[in-house]
C-alpha atoms as a PDB file:
ATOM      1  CA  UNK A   1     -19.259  35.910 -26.829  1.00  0.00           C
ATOM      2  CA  UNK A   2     -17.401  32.939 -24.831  1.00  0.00           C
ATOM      3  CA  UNK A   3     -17.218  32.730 -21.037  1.00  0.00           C
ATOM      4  CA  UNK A   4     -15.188  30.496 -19.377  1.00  0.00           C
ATOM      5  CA  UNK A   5     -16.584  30.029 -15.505  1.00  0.00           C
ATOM      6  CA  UNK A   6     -14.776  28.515 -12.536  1.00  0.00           C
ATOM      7  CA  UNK A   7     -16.352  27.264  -9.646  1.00  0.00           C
ATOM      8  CA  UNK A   8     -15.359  25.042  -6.947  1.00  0.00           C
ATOM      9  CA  UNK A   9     -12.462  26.419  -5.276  1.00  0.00           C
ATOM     10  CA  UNK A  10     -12.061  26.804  -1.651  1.00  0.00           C
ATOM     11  CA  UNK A  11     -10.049  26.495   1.747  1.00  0.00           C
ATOM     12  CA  UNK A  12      -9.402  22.761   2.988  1.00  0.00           C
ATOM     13  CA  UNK A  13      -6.940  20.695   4.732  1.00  0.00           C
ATOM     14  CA  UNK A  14      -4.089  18.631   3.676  1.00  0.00           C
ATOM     15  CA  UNK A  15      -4.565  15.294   2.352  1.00  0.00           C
ATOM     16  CA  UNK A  16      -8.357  17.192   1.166  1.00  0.00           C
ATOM     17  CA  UNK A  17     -10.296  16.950  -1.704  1.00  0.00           C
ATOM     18  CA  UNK A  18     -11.661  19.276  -4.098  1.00  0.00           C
ATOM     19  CA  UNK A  19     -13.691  19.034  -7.582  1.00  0.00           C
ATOM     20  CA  UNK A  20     -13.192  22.159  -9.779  1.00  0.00           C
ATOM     21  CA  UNK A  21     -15.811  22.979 -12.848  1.00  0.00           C
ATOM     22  CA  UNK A  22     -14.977  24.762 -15.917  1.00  0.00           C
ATOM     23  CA  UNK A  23     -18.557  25.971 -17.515  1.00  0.00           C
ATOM     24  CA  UNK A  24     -18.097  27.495 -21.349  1.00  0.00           C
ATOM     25  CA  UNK A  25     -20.764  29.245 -22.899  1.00  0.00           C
ATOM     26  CA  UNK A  26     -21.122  30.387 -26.275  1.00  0.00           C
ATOM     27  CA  UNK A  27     -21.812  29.445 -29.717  1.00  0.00           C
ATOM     28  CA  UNK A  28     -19.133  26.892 -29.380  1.00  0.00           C
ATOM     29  CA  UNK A  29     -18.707  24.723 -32.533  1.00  0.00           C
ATOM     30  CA  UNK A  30     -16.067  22.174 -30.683  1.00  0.00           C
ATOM     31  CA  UNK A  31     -13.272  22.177 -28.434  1.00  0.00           C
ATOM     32  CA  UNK A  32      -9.639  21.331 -29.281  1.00  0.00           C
ATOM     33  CA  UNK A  33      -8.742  21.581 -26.280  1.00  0.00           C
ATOM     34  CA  UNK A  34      -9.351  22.043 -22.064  1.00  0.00           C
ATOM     35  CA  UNK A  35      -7.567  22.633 -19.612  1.00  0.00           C
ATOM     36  CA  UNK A  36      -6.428  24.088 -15.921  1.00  0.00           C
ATOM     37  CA  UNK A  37      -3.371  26.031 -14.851  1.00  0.00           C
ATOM     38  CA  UNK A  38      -2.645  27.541 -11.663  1.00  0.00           C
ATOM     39  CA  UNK A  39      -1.216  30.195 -10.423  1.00  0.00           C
ATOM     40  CA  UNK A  40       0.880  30.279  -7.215  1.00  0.00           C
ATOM     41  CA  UNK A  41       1.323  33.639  -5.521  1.00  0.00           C
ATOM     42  CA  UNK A  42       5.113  35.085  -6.761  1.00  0.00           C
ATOM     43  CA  UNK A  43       5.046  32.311  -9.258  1.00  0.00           C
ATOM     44  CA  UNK A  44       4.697  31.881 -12.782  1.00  0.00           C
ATOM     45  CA  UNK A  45       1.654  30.376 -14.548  1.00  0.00           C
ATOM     46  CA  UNK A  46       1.821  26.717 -14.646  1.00  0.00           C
ATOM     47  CA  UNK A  47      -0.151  24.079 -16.819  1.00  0.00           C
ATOM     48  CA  UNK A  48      -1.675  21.368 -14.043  1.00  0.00           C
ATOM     49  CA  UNK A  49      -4.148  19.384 -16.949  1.00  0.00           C
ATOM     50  CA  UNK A  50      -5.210  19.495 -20.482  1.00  0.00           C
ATOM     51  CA  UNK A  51      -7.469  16.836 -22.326  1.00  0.00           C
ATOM     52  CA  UNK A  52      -7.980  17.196 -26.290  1.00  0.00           C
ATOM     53  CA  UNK A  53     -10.574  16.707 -28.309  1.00  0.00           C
ATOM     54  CA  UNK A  54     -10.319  12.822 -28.502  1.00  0.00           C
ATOM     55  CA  UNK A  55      -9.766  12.380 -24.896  1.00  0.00           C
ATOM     56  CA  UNK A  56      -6.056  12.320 -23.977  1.00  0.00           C
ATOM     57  CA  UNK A  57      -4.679  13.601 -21.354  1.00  0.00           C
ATOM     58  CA  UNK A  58      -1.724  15.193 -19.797  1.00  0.00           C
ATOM     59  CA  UNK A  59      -0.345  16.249 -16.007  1.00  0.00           C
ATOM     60  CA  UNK A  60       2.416  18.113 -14.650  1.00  0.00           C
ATOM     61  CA  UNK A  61       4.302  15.228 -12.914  1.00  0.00           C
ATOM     62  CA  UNK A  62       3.538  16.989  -9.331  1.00  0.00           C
ATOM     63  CA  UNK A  63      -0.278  16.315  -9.677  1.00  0.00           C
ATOM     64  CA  UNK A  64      -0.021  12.826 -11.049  1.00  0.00           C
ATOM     65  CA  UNK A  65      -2.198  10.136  -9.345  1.00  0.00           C
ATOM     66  CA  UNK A  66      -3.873  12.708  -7.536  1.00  0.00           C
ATOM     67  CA  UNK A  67      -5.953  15.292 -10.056  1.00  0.00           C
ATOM     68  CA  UNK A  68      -8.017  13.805 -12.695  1.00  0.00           C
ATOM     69  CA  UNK A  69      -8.856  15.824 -15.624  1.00  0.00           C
ATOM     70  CA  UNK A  70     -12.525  15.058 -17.078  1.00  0.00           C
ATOM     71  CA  UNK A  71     -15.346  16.701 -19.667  1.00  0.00           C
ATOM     72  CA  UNK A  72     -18.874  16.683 -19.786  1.00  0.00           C
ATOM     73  CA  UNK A  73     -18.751  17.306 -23.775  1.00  0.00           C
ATOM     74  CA  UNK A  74     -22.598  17.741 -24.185  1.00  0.00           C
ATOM     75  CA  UNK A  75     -22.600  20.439 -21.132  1.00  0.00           C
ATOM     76  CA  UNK A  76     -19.279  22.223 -22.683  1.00  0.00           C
ATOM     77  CA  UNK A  77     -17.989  21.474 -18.887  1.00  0.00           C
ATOM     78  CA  UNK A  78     -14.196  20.470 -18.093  1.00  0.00           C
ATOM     79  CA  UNK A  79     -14.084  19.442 -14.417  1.00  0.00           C
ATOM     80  CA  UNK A  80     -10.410  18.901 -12.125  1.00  0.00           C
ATOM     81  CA  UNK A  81     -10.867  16.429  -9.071  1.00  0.00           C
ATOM     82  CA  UNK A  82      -8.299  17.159  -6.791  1.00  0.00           C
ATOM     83  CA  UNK A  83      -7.482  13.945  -4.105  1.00  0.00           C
ATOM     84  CA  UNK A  84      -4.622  14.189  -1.467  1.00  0.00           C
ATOM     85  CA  UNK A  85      -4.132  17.749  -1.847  1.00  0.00           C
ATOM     86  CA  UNK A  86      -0.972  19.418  -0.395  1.00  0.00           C
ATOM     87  CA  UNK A  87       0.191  22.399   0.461  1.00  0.00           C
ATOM     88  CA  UNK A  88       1.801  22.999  -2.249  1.00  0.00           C
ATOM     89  CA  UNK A  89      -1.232  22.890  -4.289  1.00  0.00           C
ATOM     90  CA  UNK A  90      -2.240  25.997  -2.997  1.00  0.00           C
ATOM     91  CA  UNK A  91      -2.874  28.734  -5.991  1.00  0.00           C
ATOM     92  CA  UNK A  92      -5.171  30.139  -8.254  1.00  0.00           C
ATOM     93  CA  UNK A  93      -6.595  27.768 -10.652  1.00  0.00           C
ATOM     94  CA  UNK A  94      -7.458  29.036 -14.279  1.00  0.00           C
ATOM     95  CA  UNK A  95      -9.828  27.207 -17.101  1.00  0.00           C
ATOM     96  CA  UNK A  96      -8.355  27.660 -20.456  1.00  0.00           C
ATOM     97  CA  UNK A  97      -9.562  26.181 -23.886  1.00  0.00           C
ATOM     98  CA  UNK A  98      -9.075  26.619 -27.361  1.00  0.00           C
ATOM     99  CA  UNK A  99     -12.734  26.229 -28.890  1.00  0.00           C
ATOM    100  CA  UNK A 100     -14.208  26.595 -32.365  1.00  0.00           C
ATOM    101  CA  UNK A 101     -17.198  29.054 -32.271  1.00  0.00           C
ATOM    102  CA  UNK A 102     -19.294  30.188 -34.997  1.00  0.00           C
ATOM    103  CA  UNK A 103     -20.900  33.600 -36.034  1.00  0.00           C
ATOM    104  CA  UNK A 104     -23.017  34.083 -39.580  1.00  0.00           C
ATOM    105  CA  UNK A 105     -21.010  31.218 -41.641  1.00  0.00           C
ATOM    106  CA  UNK A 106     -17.524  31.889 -39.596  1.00  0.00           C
ATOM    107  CA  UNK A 107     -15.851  29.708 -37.549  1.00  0.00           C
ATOM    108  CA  UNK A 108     -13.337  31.323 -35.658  1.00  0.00           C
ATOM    109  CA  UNK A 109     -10.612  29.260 -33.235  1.00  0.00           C
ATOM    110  CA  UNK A 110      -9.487  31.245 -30.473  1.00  0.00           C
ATOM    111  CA  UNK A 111      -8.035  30.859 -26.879  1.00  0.00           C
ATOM    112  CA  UNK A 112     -10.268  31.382 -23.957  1.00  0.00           C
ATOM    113  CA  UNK A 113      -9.423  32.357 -20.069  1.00  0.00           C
ATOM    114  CA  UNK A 114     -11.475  31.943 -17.188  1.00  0.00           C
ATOM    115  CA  UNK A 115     -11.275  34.471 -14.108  1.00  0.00           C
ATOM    116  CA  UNK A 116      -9.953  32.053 -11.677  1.00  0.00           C
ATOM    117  CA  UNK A 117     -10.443  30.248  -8.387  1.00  0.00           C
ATOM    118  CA  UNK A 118      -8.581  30.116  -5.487  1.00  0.00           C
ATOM    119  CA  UNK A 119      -7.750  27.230  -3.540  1.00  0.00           C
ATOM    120  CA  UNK A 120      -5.939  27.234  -0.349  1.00  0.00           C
ATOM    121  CA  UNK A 121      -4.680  23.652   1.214  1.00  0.00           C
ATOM    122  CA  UNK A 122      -3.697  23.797   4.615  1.00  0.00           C
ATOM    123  CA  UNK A 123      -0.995  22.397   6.326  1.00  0.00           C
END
């Protein structure tokens, strides 16, 4: 069984920082993928980050220059610094990946969901 685990979330002040973690557990083979979405209140789910396998990575243009997606690959750990938040940052930020775990001989590629974490940038 997978688990996806946020931490790091939390209430702080424009032009704030912030360093979300993203903790899988599991029999994880690999990972094709990581990455962090967020979730504004009234508002759809967005895609903030992803980094693949080999290391590339992709932003939303509103977070460019100011979150940094990274992975810790031997701790199975995706982590978003946040720098000059805004307001607008405000929402609930989701881990997602799409790992390769294994059970007998099977490996199995699925999509994975953490619980969330809320962060709240105030103006």
């Amino acid at each position: 069984q997978v688990q996806l685990v946020e931490s790091g979330g939390g209430l702080v002040q424009a032009g704030g920082s912030l360093r979300l973690s993203c903790d899988a557990s599991g029999r994880i083979v690999s990972r094709n993928l990581m990455a962090w979405y967020r979730q504004a209140s009234g508002k759809q789910r967005e895609l903030v980050a992803s980094i693949t396998r080999a290391g590339t990575t992709n932003y939303r243009d509103s977070v460019k220059g100011r979150l940094t997606i990274s992975r810790d690959s031997a701790k199975n750990t995706a982590y978003l610094q946040m720098n000059s938040l805004k307001p607008e940052d405000t929402a609930v930020y989701f881990c997602y990946a799409d790992l390769n775990t294994q059970s007998g001989n099977v490996i199995t590629r699925r999509e994975y969901w953490g619980e969330g974490t809320l962060v709240t940038v105030s103006s």
